[in-house]
Protein backbone atom coordinates (compact mmCIF):
# COMPACT_ATOMS: atom_id res chain seq x y z
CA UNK A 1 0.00 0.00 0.00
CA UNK A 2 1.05 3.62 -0.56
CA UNK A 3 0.21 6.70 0.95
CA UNK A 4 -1.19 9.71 -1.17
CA UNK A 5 -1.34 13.23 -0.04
CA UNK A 6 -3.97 15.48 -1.48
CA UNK A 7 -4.86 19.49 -1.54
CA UNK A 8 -8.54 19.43 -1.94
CA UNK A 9 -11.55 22.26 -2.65
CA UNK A 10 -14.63 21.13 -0.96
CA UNK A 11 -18.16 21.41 -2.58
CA UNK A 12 -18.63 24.52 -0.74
CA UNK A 13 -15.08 25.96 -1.36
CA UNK A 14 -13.33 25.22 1.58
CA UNK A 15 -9.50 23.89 1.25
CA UNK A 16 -8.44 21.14 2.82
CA UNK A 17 -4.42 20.46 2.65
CA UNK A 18 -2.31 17.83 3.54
CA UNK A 19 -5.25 15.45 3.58
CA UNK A 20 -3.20 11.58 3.72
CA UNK A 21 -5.03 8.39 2.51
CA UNK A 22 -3.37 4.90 2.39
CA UNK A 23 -4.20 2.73 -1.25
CA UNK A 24 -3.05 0.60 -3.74
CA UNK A 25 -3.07 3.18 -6.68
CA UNK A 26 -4.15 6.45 -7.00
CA UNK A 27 -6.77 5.46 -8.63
CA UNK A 28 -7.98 4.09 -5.23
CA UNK A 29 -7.03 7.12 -3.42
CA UNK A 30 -9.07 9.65 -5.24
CA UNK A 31 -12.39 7.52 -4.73
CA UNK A 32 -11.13 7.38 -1.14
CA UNK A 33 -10.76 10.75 -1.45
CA UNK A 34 -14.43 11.20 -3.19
CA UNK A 35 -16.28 9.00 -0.65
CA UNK A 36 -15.10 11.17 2.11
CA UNK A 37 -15.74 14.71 0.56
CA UNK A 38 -18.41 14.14 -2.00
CA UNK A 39 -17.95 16.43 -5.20
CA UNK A 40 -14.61 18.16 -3.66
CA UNK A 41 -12.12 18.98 -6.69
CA UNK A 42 -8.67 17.33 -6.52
CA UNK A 43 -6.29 20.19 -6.67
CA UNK A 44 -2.78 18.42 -5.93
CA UNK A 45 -2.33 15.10 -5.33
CA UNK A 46 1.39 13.20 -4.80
CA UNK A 47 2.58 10.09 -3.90
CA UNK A 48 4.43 9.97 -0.25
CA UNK A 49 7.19 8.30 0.43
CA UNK A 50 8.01 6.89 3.61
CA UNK A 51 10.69 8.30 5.22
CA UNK A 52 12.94 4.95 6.23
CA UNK A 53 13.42 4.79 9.89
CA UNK A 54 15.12 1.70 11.68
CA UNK A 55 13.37 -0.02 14.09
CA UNK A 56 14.17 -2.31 16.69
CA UNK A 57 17.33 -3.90 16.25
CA UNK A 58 19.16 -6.58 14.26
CA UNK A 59 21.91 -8.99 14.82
CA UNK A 60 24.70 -6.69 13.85
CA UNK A 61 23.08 -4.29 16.05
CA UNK A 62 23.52 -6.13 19.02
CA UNK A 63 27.11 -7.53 18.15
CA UNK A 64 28.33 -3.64 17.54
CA UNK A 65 26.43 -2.62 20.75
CA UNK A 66 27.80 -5.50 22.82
CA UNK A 67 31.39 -4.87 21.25
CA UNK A 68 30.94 -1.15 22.74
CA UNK A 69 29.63 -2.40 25.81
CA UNK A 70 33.10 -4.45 26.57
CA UNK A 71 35.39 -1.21 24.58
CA UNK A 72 34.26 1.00 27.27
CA UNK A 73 34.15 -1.19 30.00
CA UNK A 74 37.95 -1.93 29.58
CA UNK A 75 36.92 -5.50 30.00
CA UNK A 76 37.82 -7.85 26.77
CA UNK A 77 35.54 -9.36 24.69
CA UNK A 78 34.65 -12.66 24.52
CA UNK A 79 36.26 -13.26 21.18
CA UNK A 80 39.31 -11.07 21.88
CA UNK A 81 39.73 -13.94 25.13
CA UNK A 82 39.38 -17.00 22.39
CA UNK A 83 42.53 -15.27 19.78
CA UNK A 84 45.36 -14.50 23.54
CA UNK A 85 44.02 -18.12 24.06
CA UNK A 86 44.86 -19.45 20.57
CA UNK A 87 47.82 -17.59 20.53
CA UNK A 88 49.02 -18.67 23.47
CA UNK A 89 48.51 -22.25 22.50
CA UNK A 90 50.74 -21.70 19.48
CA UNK A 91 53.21 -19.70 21.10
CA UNK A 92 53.69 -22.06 24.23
């Protein structure tokens, strides 16, 4: 579904701007539009895109947050303890 925005004149002249209806097409969204505010004149009307905002948070999130969590903590990570131990299995 998209989102259309519309700048309307109703039947008795009034303007109504910034007037948001979800459809498939815009086809849809004017009779939306025309059920709502029966014989209003379309003036403007443009698809909106979503503006792309993250939410919640994914694996990598968690890894880089958990990574930053042990950085500033001073404490190593868990994988930085597994490569001294490797190393040190190699070395001695």
């Amino acid at each position: 579904m998209n989102k259309y925005g519309f700048r309307i004149r109703t039947r008795s002249g009034g303007m109504v701007e910034n007037l948001q209806v979800h459809a498939r097409d815009r086809a849809e969204a004017e009779g939306k539009i025309h059920q709502i505010y029966r014989h209003c004149e379309i003036l403007e009307c443009q698809e909106v895109t979503p503006t792309l905002k993250k939410e919640g948070l994914d694996l990598e999130d968690v890894i880089a947050l958990i990574n930053k969590q042990d950085s500033d903590s001073g404490q190593p990570s868990a994988s930085g303890d597994q490569s001294k131990q490797k190393q040190d299995e190699i070395e001695g």
